[in-house]
N, C-alpha and C. Protein backbone atom coordinates (compact mmCIF):
# COMPACT_ATOMS: atom_id res chain seq x y z
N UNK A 1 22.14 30.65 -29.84
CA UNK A 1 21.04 30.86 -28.93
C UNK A 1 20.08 29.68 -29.07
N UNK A 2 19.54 29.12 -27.96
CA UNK A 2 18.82 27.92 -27.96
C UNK A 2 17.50 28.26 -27.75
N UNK A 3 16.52 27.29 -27.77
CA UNK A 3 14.92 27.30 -27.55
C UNK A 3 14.84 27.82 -26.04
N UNK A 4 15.65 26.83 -25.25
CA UNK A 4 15.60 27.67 -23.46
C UNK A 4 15.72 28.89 -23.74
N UNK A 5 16.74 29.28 -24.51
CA UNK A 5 17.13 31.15 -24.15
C UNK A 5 16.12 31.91 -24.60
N UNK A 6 15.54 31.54 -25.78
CA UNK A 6 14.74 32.17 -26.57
C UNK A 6 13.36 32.68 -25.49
N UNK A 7 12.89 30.99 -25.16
CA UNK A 7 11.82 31.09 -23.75
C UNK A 7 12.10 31.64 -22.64
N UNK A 8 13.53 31.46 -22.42
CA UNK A 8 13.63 32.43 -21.23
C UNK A 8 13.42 33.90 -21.20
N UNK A 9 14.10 34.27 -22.32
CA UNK A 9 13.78 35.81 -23.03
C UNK A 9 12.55 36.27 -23.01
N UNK A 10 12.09 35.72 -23.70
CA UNK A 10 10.28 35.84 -23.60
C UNK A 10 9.55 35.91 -22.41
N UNK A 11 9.66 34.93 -21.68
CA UNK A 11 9.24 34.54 -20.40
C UNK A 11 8.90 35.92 -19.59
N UNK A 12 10.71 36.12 -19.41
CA UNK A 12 11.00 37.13 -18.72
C UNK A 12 10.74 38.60 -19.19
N UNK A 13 10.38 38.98 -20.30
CA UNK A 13 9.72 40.34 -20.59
C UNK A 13 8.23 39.88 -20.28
N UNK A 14 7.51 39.38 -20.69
CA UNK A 14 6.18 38.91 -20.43
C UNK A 14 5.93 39.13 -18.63
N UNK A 15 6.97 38.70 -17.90
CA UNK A 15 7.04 38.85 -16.09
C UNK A 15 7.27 39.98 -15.86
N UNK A 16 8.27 40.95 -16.30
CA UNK A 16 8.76 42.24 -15.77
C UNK A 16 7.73 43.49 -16.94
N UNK A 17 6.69 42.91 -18.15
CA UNK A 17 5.99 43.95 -18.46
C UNK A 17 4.59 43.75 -18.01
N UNK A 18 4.11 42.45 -17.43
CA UNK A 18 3.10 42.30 -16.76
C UNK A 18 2.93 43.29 -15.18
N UNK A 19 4.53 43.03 -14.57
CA UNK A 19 4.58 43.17 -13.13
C UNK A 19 4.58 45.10 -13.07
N UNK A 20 5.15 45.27 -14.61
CA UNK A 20 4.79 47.03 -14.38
C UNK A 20 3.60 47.58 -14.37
N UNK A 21 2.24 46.66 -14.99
CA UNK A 21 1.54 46.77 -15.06
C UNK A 21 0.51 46.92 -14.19
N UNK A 22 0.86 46.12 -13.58
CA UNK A 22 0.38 45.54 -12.26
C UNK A 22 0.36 47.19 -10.85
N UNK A 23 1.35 47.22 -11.07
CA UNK A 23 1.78 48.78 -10.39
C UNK A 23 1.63 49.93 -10.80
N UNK A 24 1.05 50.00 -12.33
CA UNK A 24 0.70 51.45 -13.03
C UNK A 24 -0.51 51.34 -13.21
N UNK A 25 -1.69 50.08 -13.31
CA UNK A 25 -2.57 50.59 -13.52
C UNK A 25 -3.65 50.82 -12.44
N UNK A 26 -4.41 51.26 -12.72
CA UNK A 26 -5.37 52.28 -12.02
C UNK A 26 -6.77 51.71 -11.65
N UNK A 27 -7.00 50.87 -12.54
CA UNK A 27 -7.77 49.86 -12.04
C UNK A 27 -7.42 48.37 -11.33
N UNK A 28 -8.19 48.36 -10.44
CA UNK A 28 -7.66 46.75 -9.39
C UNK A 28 -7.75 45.87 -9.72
N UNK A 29 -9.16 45.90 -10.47
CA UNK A 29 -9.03 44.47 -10.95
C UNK A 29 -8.47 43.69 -12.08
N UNK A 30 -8.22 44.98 -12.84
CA UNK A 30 -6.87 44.46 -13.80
C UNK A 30 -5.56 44.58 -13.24
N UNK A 31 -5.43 45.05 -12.09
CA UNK A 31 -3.84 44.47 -11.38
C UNK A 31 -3.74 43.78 -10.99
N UNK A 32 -5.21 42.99 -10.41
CA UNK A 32 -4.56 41.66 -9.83
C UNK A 32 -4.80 40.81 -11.85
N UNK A 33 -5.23 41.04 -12.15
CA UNK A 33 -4.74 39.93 -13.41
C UNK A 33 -3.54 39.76 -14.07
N UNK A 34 -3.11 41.12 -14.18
CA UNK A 34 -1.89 41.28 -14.63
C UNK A 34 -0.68 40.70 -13.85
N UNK A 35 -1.43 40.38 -12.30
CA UNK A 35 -0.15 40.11 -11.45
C UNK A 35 -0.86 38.42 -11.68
N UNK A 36 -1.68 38.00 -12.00
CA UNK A 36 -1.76 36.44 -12.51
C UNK A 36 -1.03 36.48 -13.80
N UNK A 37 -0.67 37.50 -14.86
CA UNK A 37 0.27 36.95 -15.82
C UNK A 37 1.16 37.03 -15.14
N UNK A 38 1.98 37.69 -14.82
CA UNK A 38 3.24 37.86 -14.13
C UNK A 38 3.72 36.41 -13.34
N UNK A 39 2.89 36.33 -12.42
CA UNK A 39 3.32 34.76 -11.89
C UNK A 39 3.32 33.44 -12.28
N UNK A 40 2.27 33.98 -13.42
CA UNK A 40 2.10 32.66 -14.48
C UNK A 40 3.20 32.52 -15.41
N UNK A 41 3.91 33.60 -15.71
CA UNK A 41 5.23 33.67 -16.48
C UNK A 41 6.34 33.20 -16.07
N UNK A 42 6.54 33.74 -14.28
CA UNK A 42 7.63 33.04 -13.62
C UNK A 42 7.24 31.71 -13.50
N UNK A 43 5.91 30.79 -13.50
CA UNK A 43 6.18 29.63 -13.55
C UNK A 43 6.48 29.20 -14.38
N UNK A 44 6.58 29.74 -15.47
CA UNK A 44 6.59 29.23 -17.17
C UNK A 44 8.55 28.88 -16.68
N UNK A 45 9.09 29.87 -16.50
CA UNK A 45 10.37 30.22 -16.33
C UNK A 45 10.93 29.08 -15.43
N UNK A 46 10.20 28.78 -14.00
CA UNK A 46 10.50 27.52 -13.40
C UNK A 46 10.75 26.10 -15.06
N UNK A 47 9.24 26.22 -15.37
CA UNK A 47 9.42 25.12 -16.10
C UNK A 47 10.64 24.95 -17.04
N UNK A 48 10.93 26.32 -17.73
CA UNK A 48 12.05 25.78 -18.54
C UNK A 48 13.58 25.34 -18.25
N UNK A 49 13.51 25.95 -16.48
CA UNK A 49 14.20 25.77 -16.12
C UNK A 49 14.89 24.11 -15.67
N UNK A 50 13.53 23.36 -15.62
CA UNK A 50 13.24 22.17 -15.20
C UNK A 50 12.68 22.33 -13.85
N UNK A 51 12.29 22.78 -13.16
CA UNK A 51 11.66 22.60 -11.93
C UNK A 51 10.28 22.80 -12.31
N UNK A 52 10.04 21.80 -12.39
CA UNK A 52 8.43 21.61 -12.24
C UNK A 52 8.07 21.54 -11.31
N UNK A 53 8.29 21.07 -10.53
CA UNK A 53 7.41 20.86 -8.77
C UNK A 53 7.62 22.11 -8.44
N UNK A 54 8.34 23.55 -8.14
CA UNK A 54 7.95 24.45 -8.12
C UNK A 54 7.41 25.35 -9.11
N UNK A 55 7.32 25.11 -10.15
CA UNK A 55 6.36 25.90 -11.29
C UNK A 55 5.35 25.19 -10.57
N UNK A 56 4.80 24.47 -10.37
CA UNK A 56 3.22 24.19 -9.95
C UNK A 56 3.06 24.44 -8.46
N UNK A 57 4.06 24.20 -7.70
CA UNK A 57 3.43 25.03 -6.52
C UNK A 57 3.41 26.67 -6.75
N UNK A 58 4.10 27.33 -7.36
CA UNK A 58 4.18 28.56 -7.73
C UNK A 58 2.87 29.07 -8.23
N UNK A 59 1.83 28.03 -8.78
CA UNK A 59 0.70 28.12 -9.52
C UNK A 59 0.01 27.99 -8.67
N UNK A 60 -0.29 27.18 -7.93
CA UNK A 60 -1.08 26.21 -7.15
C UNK A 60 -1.00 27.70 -6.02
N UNK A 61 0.01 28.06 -5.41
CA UNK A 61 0.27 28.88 -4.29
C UNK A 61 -0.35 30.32 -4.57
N UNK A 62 0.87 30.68 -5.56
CA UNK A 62 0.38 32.03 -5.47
C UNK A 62 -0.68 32.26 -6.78
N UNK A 63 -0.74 31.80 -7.94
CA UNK A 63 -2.25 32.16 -8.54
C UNK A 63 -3.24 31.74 -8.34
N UNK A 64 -3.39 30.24 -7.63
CA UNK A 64 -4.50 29.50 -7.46
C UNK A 64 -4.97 30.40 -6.40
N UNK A 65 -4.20 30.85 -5.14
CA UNK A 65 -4.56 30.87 -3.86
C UNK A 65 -4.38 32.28 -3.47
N UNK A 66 -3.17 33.20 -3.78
CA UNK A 66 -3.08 34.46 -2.83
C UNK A 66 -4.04 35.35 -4.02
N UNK A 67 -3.82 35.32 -5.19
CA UNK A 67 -4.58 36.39 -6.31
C UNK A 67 -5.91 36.38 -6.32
N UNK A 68 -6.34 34.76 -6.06
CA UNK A 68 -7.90 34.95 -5.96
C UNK A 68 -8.02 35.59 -4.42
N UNK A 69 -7.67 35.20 -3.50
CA UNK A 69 -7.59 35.74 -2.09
C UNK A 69 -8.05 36.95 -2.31
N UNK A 70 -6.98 37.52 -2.88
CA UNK A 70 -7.07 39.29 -3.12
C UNK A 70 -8.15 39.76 -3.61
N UNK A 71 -8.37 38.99 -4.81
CA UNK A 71 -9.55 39.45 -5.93
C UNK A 71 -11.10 39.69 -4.53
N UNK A 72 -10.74 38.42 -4.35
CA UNK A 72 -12.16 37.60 -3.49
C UNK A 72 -12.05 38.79 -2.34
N UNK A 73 -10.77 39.44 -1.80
CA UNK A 73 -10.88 40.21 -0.24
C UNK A 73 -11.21 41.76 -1.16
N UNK A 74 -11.15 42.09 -2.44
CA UNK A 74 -11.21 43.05 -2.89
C UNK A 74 -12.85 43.04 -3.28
N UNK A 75 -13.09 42.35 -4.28
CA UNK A 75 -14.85 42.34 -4.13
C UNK A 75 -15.47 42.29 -2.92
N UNK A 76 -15.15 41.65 -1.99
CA UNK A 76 -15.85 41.36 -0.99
C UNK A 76 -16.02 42.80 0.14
N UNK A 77 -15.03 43.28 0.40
CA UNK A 77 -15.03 44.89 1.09
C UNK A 77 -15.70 45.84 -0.18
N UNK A 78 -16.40 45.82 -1.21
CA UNK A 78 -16.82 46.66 -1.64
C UNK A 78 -15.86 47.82 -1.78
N UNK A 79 -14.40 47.55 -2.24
CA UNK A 79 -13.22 48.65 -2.71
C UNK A 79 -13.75 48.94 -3.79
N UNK A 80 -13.34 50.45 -4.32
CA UNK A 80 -13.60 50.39 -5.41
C UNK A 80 -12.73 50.09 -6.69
N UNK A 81 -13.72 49.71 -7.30
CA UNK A 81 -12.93 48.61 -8.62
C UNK A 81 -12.65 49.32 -9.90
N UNK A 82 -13.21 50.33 -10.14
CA UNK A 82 -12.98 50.92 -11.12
C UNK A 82 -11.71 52.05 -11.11
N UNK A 83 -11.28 52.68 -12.41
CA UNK A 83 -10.24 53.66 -11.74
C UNK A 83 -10.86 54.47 -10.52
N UNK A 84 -9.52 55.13 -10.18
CA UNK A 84 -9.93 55.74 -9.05
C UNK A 84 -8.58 56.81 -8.98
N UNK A 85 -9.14 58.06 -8.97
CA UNK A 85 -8.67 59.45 -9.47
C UNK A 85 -7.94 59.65 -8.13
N UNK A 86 -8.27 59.21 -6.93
CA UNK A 86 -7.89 59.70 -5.46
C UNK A 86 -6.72 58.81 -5.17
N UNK A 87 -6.40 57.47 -5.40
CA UNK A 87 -5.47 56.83 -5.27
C UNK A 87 -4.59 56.89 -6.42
N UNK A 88 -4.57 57.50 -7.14
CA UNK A 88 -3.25 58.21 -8.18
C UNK A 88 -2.18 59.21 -7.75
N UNK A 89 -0.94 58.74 -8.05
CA UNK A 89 0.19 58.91 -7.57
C UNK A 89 1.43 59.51 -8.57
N UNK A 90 2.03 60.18 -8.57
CA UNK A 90 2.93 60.65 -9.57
C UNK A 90 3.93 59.58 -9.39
N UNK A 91 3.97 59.82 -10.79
CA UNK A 91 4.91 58.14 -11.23
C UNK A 91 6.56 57.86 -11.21
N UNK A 92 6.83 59.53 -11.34
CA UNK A 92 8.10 59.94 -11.57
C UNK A 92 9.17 59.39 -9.67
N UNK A 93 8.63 59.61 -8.91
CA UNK A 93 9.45 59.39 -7.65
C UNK A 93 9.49 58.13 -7.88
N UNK A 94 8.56 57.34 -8.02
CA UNK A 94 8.66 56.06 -7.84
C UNK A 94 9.47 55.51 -8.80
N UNK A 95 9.43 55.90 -10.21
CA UNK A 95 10.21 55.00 -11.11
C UNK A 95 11.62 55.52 -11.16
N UNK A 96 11.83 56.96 -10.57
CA UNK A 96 13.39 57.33 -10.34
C UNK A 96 13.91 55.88 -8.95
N UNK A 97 13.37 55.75 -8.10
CA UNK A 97 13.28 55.02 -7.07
C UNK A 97 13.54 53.96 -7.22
N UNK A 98 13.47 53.10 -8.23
CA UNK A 98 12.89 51.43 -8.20
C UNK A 98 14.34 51.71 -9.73
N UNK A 99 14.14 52.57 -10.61
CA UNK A 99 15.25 52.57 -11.14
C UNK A 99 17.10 52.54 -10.40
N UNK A 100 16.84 53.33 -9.24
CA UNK A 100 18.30 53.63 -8.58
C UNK A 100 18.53 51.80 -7.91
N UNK A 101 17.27 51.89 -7.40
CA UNK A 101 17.28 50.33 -6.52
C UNK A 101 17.84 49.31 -7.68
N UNK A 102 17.37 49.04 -8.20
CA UNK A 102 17.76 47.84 -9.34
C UNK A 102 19.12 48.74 -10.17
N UNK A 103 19.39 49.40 -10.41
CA UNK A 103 21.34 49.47 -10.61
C UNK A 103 21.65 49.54 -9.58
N UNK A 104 21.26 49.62 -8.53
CA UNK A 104 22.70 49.04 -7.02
C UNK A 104 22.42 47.76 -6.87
N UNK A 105 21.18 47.28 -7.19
CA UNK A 105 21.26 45.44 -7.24
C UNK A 105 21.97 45.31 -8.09
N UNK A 106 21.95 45.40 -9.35
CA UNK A 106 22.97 45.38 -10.30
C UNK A 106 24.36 45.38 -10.40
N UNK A 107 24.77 46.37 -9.95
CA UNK A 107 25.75 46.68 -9.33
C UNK A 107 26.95 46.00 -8.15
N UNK A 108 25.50 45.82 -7.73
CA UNK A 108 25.98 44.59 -6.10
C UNK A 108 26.51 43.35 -6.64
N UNK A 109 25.62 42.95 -7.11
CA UNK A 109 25.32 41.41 -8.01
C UNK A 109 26.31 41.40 -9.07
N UNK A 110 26.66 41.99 -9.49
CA UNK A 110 28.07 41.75 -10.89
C UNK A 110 29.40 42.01 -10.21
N UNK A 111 29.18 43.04 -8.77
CA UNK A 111 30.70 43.13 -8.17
C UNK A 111 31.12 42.02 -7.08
N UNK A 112 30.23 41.24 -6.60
CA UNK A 112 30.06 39.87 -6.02
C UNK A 112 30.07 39.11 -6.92
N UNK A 113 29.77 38.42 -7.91
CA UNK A 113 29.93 37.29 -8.34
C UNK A 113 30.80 37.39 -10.08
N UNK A 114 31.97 38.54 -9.58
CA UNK A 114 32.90 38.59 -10.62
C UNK A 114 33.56 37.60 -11.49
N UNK A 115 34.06 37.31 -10.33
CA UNK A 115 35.09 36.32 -10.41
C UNK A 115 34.47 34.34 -9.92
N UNK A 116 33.64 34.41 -9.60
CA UNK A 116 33.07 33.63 -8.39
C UNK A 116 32.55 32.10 -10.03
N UNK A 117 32.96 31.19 -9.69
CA UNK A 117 32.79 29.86 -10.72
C UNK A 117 31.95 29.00 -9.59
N UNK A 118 30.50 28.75 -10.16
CA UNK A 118 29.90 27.93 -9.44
C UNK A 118 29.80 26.91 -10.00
N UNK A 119 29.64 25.20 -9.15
CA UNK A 119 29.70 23.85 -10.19
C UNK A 119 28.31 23.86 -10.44
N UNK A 120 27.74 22.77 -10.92
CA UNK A 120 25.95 22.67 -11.30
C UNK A 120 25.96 22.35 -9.63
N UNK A 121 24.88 23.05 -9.66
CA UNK A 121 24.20 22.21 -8.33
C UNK A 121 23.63 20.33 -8.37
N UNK A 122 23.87 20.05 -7.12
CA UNK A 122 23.19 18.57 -7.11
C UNK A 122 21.58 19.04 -7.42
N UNK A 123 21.25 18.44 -8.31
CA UNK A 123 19.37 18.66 -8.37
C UNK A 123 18.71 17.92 -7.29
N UNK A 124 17.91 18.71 -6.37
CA UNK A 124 16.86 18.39 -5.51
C UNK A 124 16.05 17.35 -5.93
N UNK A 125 15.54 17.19 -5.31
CA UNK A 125 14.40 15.47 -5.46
C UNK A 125 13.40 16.40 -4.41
N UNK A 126 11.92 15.61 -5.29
CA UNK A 126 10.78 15.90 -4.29
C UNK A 126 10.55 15.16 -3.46
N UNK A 127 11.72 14.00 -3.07
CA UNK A 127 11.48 13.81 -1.32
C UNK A 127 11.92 14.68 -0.83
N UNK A 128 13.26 15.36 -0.86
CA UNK A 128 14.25 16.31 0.07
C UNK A 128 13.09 17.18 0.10
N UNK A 129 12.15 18.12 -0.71
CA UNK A 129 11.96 18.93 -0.92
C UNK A 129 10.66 19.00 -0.11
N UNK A 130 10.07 17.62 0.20
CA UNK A 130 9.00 17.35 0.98
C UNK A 130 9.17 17.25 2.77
N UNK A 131 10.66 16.51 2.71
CA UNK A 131 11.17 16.69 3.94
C UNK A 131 10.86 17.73 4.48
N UNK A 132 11.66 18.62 3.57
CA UNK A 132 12.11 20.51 4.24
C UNK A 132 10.35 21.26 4.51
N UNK A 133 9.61 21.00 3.64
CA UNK A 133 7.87 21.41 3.84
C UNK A 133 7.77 20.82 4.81
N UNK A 134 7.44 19.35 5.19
CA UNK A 134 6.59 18.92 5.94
C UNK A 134 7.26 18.73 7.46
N UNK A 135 8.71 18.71 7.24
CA UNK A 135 9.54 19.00 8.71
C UNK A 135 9.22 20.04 9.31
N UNK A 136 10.61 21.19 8.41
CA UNK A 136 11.07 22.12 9.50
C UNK A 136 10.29 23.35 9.08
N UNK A 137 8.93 23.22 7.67
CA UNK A 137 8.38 24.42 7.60
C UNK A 137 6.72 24.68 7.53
N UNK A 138 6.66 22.85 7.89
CA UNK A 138 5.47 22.92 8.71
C UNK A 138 4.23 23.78 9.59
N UNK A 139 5.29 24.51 10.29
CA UNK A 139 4.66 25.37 11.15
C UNK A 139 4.11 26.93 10.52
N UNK A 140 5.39 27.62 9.65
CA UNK A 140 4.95 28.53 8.60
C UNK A 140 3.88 28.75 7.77
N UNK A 141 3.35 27.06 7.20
CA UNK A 141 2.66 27.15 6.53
C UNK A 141 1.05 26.73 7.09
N UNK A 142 1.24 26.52 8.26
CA UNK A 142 0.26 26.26 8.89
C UNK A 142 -0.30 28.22 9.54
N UNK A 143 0.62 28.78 9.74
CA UNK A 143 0.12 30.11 10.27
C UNK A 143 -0.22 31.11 9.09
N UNK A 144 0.58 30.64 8.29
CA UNK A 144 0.09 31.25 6.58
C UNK A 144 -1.67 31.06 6.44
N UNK A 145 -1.53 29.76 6.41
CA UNK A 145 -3.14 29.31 6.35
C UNK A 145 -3.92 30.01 6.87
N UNK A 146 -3.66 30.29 8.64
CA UNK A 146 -4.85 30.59 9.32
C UNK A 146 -4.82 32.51 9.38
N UNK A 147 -3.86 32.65 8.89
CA UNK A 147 -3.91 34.50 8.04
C UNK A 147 -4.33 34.61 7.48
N UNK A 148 -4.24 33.72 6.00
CA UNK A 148 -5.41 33.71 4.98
C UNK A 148 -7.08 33.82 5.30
N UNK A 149 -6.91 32.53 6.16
CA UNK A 149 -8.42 32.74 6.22
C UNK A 149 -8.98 33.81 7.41
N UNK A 150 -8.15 33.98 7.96
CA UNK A 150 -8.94 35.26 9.11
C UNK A 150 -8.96 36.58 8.31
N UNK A 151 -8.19 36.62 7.29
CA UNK A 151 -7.89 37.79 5.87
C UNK A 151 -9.52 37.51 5.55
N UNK A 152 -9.55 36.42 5.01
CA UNK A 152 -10.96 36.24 4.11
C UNK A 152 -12.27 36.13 5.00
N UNK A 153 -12.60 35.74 6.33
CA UNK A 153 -13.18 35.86 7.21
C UNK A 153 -13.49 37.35 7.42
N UNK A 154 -12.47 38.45 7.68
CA UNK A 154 -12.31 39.99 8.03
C UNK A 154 -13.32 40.23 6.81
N UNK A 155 -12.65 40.06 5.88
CA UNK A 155 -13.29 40.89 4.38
C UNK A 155 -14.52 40.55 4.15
N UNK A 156 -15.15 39.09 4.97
CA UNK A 156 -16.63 38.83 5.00
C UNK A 156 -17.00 39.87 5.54
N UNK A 157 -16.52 40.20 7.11
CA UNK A 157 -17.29 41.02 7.96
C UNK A 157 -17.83 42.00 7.48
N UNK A 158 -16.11 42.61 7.18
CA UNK A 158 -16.33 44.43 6.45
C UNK A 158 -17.45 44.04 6.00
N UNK A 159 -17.93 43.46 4.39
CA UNK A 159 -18.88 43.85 3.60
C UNK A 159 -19.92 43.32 3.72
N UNK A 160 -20.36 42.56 5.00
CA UNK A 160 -21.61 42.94 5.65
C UNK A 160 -21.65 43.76 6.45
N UNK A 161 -23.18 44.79 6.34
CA UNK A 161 -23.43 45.86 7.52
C UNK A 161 -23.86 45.08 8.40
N UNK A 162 -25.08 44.18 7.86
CA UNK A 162 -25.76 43.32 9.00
C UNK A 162 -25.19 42.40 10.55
N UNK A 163 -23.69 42.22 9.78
CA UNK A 163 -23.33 41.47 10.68
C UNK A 163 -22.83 42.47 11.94
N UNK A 164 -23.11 42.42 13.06
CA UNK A 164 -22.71 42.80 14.06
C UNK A 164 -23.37 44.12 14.60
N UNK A 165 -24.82 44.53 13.74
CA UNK A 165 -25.11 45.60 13.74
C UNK A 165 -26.29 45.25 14.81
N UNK A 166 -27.04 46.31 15.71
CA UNK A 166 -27.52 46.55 16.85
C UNK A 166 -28.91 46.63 15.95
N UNK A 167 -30.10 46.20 16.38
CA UNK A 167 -31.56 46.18 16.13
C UNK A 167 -31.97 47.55 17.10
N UNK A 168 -32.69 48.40 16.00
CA UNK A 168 -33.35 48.85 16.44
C UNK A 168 -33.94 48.84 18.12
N UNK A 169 -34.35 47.97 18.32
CA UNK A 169 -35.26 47.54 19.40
C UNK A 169 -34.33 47.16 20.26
N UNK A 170 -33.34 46.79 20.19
CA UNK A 170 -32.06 46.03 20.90
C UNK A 170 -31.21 47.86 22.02
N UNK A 171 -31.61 48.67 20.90
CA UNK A 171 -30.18 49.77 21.67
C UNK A 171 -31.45 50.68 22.32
């Protein structure tokens, strides 16, 4: 067993006990942190993998940008942040659920690639990889953008009353 395996091992309990976390607990604003370890782990996992240019967009993307998003659209609507007794859910459907799902992935995934010998892949280069962004997915990430911010724009509104509200003297 090597230092990769060892890190990968690690890595990957650190991702799949963060990401349960993330879904059991009861407070928000420790789920979105927990879901910043979680993604911070799969980038760890990019890295050992050698892909660095996606371990850092992985960072850059989704912790720099969608978690604070959330955090920022979650403070900002005045949700509540603390537990919350009314959005509690019995745990048992769901984890019978997500258990059956992942042994038929399982399942799927070992009876497909039985027999199946793959060579190494050619390793990508961050030109190809810039091509494929700035070509043909250009447009995706341009409508991503302007979701985000009409997301974060909305969540201004909500948690002002003032904005859009009628004066007295006005109705």
């Amino acid at each position: 067993m090597t230092v990769a395996d060892v890190l990968l091992l690690a890595l990957g309990a650190i991702a799949v006990g963060s990401g349960a976390l993330v879904v059991t607990s009861t407070h928000l604003v420790r789920s979105g942190f927990y879901l910043v370890v979680s993604l911070g782990a799969i980038a760890g996992l990019y890295l050992v993998l050698g892909a660095e240019l996606v371990a850092w967009v992985q960072v850059l993307v989704y912790v720099g940008a969608v978690v604070v998003l959330l955090l920022f659209a979650v403070m900002l609507t005045r949700a509540p942040i603390g537990p919350s007794a009314d959005l509690d859910r019995p745990a048992l459907p769901a984890a019978v659920i997500g258990a059956g799902v992942g042994l038929g992935l399982t399942a799927l995934f070992v009876d497909a690639f039985r027999w199946t010998r793959f060579p190494s892949p050619d390793p990508g280069t961050a030109e190809r990889l810039g091509e494929q962004i700035f070509g043909a997915w250009v447009l995706p990430f341009e409508v991503l953008s302007i979701l985000l911010l009409s997301a974060l724009v909305g969540a201004i509104v909500l948690s002002r009353p003032d904005i859009g509200a009628r004066k007295a003297e006005d109705a």
